[in-house]
PDB file of N, CA and C in Angstrom:
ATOM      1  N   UNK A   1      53.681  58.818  62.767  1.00  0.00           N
ATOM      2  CA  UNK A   1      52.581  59.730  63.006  1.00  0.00           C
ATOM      3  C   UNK A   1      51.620  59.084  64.011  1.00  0.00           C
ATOM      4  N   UNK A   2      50.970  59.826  65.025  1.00  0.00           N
ATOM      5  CA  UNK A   2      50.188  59.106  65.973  1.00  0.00           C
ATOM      6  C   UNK A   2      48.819  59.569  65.532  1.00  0.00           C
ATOM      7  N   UNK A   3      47.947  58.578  65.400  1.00  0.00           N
ATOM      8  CA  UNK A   3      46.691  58.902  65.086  1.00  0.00           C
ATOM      9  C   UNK A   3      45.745  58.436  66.601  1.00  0.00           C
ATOM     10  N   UNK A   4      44.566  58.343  66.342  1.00  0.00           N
ATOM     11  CA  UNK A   4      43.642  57.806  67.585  1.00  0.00           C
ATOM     12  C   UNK A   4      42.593  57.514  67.462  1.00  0.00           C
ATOM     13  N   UNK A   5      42.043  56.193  67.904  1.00  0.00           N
ATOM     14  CA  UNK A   5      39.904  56.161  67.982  1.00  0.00           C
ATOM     15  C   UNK A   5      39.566  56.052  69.006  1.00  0.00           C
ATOM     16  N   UNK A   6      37.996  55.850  68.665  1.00  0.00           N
ATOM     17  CA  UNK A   6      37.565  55.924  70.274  1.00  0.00           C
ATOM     18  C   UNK A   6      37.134  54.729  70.469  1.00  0.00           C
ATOM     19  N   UNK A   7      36.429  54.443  71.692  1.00  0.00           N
ATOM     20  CA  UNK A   7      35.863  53.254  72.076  1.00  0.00           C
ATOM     21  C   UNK A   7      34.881  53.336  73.283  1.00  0.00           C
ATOM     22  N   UNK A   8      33.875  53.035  74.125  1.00  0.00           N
ATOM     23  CA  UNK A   8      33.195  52.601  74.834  1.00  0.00           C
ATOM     24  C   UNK A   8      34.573  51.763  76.205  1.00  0.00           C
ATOM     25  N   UNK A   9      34.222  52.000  77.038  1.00  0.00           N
ATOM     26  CA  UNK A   9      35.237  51.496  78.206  1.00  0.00           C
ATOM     27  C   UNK A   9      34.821  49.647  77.788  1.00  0.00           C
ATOM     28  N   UNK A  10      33.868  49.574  78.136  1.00  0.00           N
ATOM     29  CA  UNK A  10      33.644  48.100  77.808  1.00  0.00           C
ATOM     30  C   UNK A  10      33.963  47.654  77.174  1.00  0.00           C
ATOM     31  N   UNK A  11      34.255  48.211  75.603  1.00  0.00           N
ATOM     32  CA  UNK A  11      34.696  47.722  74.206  1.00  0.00           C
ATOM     33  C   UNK A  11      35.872  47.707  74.369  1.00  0.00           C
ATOM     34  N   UNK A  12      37.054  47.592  75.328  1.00  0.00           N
ATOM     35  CA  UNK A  12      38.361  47.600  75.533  1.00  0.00           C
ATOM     36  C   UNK A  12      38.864  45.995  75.432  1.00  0.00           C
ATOM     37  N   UNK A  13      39.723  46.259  74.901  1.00  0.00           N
ATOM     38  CA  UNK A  13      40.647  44.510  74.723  1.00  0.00           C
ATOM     39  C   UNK A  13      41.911  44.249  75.317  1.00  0.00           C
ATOM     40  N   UNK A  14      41.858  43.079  74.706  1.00  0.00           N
ATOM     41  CA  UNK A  14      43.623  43.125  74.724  1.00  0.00           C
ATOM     42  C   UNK A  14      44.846  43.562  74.057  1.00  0.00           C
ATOM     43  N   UNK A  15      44.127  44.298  72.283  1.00  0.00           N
ATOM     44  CA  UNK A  15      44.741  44.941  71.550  1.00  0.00           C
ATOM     45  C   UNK A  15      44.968  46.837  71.697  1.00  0.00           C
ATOM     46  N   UNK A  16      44.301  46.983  73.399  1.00  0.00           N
ATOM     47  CA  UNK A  16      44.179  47.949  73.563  1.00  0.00           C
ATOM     48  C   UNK A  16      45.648  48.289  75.115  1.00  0.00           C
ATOM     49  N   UNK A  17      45.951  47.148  75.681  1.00  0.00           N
ATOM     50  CA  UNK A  17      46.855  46.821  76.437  1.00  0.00           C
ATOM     51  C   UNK A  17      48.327  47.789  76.341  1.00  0.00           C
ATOM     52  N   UNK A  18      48.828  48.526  76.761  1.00  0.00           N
ATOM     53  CA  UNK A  18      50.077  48.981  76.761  1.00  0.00           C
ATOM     54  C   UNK A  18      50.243  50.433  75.323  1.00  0.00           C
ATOM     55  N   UNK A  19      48.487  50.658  75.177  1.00  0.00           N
ATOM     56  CA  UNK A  19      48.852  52.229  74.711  1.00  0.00           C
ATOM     57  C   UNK A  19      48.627  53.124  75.269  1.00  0.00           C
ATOM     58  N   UNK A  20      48.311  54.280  74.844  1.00  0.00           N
ATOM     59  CA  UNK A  20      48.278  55.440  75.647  1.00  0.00           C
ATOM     60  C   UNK A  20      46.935  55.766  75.261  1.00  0.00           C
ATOM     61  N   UNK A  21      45.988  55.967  76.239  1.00  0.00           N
ATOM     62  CA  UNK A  21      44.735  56.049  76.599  1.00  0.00           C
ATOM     63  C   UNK A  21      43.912  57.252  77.336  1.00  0.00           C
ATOM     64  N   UNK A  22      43.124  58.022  77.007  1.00  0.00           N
ATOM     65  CA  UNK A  22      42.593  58.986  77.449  1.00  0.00           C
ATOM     66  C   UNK A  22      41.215  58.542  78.247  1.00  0.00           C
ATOM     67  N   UNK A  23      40.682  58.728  79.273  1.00  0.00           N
ATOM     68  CA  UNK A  23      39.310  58.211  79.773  1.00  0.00           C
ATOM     69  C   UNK A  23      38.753  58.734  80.271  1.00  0.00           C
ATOM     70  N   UNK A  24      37.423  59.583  79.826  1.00  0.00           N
ATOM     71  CA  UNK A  24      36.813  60.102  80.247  1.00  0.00           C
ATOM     72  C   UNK A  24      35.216  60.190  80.814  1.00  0.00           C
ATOM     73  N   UNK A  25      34.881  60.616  81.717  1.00  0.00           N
ATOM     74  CA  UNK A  25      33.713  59.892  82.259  1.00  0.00           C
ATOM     75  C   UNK A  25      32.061  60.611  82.157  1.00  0.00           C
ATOM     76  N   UNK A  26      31.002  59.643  81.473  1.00  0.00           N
ATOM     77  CA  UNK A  26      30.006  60.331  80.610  1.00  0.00           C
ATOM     78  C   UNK A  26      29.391  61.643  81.071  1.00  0.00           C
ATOM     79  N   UNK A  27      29.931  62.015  81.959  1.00  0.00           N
ATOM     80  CA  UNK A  27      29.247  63.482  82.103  1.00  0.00           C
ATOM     81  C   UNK A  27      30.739  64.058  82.013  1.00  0.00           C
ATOM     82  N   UNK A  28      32.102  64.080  81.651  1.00  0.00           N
ATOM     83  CA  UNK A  28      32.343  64.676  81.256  1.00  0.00           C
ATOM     84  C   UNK A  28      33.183  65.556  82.326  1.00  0.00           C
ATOM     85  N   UNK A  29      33.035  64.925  84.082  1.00  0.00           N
ATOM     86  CA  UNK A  29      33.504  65.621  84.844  1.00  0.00           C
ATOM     87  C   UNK A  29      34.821  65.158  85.298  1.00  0.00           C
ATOM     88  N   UNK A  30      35.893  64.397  84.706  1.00  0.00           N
ATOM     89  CA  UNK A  30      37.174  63.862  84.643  1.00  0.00           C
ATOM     90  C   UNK A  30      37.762  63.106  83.630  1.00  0.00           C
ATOM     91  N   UNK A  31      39.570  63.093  83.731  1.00  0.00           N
ATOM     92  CA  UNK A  31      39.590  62.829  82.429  1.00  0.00           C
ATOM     93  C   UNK A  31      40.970  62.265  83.134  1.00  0.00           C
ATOM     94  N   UNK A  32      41.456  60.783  82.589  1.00  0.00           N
ATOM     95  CA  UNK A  32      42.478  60.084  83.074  1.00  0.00           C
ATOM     96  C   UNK A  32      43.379  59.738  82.108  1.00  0.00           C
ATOM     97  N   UNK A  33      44.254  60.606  81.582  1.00  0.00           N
ATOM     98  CA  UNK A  33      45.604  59.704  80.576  1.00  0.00           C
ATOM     99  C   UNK A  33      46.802  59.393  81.034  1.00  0.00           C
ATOM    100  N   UNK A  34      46.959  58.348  80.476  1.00  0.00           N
ATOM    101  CA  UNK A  34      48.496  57.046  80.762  1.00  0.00           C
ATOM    102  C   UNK A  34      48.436  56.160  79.457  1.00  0.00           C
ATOM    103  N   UNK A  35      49.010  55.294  79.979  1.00  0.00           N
ATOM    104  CA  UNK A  35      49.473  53.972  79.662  1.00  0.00           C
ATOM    105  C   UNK A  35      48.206  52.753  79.990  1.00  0.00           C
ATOM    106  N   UNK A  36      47.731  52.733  79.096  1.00  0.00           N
ATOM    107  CA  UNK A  36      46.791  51.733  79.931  1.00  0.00           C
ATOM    108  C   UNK A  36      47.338  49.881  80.542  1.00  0.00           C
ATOM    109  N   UNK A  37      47.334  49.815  81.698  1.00  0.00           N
ATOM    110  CA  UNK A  37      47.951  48.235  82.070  1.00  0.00           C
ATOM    111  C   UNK A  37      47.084  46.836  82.207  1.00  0.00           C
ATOM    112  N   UNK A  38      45.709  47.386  82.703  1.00  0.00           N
ATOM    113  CA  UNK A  38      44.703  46.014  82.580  1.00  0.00           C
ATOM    114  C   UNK A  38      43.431  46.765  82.623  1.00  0.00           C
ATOM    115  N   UNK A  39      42.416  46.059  82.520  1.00  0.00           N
ATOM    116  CA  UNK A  39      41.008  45.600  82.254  1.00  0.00           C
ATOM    117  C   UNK A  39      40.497  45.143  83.267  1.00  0.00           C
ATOM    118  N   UNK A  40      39.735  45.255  83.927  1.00  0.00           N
ATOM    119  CA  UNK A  40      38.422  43.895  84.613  1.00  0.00           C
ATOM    120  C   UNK A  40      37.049  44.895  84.347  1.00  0.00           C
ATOM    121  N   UNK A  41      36.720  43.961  83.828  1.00  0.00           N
ATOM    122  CA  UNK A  41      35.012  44.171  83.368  1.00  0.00           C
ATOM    123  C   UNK A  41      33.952  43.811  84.425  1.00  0.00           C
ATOM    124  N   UNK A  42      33.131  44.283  84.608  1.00  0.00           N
ATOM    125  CA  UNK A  42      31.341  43.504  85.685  1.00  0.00           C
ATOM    126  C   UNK A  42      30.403  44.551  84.663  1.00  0.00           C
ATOM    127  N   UNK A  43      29.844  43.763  84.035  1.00  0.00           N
ATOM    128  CA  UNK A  43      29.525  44.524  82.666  1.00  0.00           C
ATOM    129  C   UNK A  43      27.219  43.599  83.301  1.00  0.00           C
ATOM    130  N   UNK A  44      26.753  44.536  82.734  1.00  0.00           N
ATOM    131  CA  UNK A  44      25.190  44.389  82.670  1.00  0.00           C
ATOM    132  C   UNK A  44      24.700  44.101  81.285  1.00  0.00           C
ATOM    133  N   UNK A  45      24.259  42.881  80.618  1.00  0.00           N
ATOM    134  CA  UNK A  45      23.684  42.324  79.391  1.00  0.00           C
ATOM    135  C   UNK A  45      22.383  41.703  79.451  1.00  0.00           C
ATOM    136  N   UNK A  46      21.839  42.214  78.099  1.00  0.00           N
ATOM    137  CA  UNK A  46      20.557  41.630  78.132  1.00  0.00           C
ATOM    138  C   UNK A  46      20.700  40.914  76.884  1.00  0.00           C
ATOM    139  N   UNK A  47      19.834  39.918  76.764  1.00  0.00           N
ATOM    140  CA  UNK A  47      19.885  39.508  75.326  1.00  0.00           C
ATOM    141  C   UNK A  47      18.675  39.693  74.299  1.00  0.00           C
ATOM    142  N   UNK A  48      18.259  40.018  73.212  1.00  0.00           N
ATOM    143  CA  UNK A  48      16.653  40.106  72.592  1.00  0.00           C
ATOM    144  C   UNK A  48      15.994  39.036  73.326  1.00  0.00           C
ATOM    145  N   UNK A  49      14.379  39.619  73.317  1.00  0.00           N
ATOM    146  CA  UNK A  49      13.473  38.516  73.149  1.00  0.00           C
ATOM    147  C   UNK A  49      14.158  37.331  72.275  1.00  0.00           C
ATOM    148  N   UNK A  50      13.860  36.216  72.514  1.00  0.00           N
ATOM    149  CA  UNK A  50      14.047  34.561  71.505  1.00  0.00           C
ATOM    150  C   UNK A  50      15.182  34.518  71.490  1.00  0.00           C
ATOM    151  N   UNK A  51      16.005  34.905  71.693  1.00  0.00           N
ATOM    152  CA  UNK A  51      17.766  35.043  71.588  1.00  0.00           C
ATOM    153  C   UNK A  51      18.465  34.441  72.538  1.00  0.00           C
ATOM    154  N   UNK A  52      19.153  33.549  71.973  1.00  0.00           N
ATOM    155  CA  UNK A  52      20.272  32.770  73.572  1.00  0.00           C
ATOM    156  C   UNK A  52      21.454  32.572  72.916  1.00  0.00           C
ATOM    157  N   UNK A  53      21.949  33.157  71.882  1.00  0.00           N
ATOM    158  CA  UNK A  53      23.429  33.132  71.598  1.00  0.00           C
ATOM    159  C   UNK A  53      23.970  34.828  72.698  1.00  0.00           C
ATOM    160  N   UNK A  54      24.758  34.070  73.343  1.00  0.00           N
ATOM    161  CA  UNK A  54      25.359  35.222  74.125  1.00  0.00           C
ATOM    162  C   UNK A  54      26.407  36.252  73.060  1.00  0.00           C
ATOM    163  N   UNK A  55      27.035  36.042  72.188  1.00  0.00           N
ATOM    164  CA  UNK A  55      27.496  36.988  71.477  1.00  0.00           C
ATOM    165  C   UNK A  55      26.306  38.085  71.041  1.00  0.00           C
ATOM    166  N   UNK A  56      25.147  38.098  71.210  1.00  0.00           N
ATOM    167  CA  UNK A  56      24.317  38.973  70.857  1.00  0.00           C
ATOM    168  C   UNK A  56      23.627  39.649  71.949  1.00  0.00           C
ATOM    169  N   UNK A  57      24.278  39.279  73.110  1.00  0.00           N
ATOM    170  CA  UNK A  57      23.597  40.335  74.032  1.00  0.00           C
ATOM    171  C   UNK A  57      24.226  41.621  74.196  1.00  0.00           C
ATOM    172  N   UNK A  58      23.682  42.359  74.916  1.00  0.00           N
ATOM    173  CA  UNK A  58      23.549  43.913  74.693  1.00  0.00           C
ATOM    174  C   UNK A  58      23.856  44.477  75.992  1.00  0.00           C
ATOM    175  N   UNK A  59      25.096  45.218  76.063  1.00  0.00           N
ATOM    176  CA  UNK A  59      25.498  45.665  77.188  1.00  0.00           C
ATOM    177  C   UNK A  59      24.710  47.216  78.035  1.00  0.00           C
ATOM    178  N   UNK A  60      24.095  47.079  78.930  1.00  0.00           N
ATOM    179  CA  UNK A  60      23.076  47.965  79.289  1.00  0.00           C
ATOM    180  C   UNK A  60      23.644  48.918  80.932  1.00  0.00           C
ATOM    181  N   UNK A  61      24.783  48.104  81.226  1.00  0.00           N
ATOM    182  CA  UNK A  61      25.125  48.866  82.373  1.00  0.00           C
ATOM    183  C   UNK A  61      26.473  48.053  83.058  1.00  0.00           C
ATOM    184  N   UNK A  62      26.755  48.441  83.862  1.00  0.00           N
ATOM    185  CA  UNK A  62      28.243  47.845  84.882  1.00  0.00           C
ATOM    186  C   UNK A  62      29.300  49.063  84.815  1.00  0.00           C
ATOM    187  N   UNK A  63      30.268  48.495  85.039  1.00  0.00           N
ATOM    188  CA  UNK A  63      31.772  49.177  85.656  1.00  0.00           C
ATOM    189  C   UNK A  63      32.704  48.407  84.449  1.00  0.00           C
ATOM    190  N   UNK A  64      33.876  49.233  84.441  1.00  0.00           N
ATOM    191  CA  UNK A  64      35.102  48.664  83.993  1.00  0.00           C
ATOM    192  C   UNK A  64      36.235  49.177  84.728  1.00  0.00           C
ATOM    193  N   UNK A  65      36.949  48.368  85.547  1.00  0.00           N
ATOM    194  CA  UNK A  65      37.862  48.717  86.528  1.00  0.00           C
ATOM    195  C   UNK A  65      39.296  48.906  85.459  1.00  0.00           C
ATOM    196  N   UNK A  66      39.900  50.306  85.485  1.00  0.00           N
ATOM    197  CA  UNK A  66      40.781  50.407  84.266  1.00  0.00           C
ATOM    198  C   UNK A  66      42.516  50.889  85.456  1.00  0.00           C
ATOM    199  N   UNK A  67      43.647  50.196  85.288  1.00  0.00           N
ATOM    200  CA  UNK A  67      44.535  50.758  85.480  1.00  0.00           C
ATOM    201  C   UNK A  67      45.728  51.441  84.613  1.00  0.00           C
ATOM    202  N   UNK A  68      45.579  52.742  84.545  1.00  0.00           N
ATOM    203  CA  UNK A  68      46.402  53.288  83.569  1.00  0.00           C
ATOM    204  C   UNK A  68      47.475  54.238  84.229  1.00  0.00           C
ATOM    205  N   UNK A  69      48.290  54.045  83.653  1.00  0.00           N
ATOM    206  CA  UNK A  69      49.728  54.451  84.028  1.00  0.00           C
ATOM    207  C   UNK A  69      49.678  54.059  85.987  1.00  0.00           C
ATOM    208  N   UNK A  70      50.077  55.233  86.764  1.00  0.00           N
ATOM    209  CA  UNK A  70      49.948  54.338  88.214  1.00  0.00           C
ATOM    210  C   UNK A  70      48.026  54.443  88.833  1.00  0.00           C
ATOM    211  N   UNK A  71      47.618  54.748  87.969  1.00  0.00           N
ATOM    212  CA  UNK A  71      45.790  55.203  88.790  1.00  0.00           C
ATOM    213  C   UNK A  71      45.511  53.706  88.735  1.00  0.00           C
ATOM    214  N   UNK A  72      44.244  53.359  89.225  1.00  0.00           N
ATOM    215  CA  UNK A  72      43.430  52.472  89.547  1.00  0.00           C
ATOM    216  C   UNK A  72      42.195  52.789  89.486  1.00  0.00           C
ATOM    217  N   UNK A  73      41.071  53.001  88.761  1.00  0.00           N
ATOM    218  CA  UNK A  73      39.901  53.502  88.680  1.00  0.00           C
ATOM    219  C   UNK A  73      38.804  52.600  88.069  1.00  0.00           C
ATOM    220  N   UNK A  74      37.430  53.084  89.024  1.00  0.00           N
ATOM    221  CA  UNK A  74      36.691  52.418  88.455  1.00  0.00           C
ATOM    222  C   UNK A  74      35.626  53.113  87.860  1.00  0.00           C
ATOM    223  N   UNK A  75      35.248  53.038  86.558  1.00  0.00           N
ATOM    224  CA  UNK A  75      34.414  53.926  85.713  1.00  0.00           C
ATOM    225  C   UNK A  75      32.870  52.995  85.273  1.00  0.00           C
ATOM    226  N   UNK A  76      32.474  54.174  84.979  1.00  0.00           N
ATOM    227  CA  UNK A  76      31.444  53.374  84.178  1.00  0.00           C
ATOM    228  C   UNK A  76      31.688  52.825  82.663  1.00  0.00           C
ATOM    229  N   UNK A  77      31.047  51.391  82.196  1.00  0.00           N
ATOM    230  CA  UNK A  77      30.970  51.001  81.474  1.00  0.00           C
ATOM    231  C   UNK A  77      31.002  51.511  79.934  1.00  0.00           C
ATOM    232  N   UNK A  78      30.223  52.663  79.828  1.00  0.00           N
ATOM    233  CA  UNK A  78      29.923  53.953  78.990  1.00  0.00           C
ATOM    234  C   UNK A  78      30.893  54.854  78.789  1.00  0.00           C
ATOM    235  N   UNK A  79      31.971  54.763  79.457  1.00  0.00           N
ATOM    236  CA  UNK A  79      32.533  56.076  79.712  1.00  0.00           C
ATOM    237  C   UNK A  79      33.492  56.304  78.352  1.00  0.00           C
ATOM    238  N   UNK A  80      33.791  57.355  77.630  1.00  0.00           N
ATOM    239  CA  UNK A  80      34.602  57.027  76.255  1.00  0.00           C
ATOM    240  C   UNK A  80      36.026  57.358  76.624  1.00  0.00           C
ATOM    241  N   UNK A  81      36.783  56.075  75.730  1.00  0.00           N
ATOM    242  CA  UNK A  81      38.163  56.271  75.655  1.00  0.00           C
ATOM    243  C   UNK A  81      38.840  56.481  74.520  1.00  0.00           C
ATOM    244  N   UNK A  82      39.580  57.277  74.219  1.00  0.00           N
ATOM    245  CA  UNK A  82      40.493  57.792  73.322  1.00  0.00           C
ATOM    246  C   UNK A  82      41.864  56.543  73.108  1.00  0.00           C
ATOM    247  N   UNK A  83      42.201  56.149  72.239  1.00  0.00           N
ATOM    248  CA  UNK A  83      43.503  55.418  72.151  1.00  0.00           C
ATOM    249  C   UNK A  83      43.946  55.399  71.356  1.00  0.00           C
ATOM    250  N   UNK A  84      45.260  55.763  71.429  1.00  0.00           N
ATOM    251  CA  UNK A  84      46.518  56.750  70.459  1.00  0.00           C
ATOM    252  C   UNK A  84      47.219  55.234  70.429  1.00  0.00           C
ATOM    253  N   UNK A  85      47.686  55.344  68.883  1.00  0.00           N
ATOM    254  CA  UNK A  85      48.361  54.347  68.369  1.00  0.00           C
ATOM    255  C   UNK A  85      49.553  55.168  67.202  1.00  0.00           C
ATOM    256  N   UNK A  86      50.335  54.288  67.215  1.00  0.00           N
ATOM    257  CA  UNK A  86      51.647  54.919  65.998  1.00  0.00           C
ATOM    258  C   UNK A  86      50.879  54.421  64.762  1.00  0.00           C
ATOM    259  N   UNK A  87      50.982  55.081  63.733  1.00  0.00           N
ATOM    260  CA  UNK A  87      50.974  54.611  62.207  1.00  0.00           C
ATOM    261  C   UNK A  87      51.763  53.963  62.003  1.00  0.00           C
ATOM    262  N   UNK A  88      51.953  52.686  61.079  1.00  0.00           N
ATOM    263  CA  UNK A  88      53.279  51.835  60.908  1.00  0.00           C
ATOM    264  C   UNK A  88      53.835  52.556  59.604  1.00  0.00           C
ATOM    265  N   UNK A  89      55.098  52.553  59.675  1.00  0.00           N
ATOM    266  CA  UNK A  89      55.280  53.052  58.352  1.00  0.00           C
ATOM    267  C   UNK A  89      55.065  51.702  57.518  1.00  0.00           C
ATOM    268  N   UNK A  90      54.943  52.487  56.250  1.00  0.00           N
ATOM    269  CA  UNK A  90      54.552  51.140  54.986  1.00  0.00           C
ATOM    270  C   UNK A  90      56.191  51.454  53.895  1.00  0.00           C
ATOM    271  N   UNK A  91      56.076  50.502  54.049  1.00  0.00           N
ATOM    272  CA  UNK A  91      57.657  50.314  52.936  1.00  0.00           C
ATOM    273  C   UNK A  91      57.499  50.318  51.395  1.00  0.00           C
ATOM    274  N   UNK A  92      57.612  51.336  50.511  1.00  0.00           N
ATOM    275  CA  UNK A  92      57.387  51.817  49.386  1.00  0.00           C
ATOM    276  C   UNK A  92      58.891  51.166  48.295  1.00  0.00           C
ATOM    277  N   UNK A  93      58.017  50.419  47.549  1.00  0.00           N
ATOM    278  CA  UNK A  93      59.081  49.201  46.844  1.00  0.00           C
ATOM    279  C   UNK A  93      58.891  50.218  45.505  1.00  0.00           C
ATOM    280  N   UNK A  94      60.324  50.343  44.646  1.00  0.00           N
ATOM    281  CA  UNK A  94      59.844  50.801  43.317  1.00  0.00           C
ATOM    282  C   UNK A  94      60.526  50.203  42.633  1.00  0.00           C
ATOM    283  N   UNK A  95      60.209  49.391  41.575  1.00  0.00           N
ATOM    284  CA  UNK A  95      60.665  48.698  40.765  1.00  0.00           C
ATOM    285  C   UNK A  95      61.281  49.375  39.098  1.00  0.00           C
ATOM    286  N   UNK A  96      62.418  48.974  38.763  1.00  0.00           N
ATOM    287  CA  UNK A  96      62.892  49.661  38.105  1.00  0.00           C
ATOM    288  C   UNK A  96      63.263  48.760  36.803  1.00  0.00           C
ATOM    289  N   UNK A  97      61.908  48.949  35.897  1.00  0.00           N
ATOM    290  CA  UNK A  97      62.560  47.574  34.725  1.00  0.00           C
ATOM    291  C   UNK A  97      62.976  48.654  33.280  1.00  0.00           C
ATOM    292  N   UNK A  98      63.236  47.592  32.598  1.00  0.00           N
ATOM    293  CA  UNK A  98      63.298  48.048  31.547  1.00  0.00           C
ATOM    294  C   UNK A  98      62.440  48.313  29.997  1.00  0.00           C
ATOM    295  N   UNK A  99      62.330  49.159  29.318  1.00  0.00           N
ATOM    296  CA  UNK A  99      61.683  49.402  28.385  1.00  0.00           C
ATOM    297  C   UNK A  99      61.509  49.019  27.247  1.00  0.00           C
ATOM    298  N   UNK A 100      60.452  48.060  26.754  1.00  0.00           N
ATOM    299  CA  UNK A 100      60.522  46.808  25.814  1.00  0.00           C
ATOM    300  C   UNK A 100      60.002  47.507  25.085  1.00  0.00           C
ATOM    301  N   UNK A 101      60.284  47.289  23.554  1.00  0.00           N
ATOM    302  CA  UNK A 101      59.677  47.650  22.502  1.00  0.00           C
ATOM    303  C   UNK A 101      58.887  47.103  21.270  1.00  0.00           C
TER     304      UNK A 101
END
């Protein structure tokens, strides 16, 4: 069964690599599905006032250059993506004992 979530273009990984990907751009005026093949990020972060652990900064603007199936595009950072994944099947064990009395 194929299910799907969404994500933020920026929020894209490497566990996102070689599925099938919908991308669409925040106003909504195009829409790109494939295969997604790579990533490059130029991403805009700020971090709080008093704050210098970089895992806590806050992405406020940039691009994410996305190639899916043969396109090459560069979107905004914001832009939401759809990504379709298979359900695994789960292997249903039933055990068959016997009846003690």
């Amino acid at each position: 069964m194929k299910r799907h979530y969404k994500k933020k273009a920026f929020e894209l990984g490497k566990d996102e690599i070689r599925k099938v990907v919908s991308v669409t751009a925040p106003d909504g005026s195009s829409t790109v599905v494939g295969v997604l093949h790579r990533i490059d990020q130029t991403l805009v972060s700020e971090l709080p006032e008093g704050e210098y652990d970089l895992r806590r900064a806050r992405v406020t603007g940039g691009s994410v250059t996305l190639t899916v199936g043969p396109w090459r595009a560069q979107v905004s950072a914001f832009s939401s993506v759809v990504v379709e994944f298979e359900d695994e099947a789960v292997e249903a064990v039933v055990l068959v004992g016997e009846l003690v009395e």
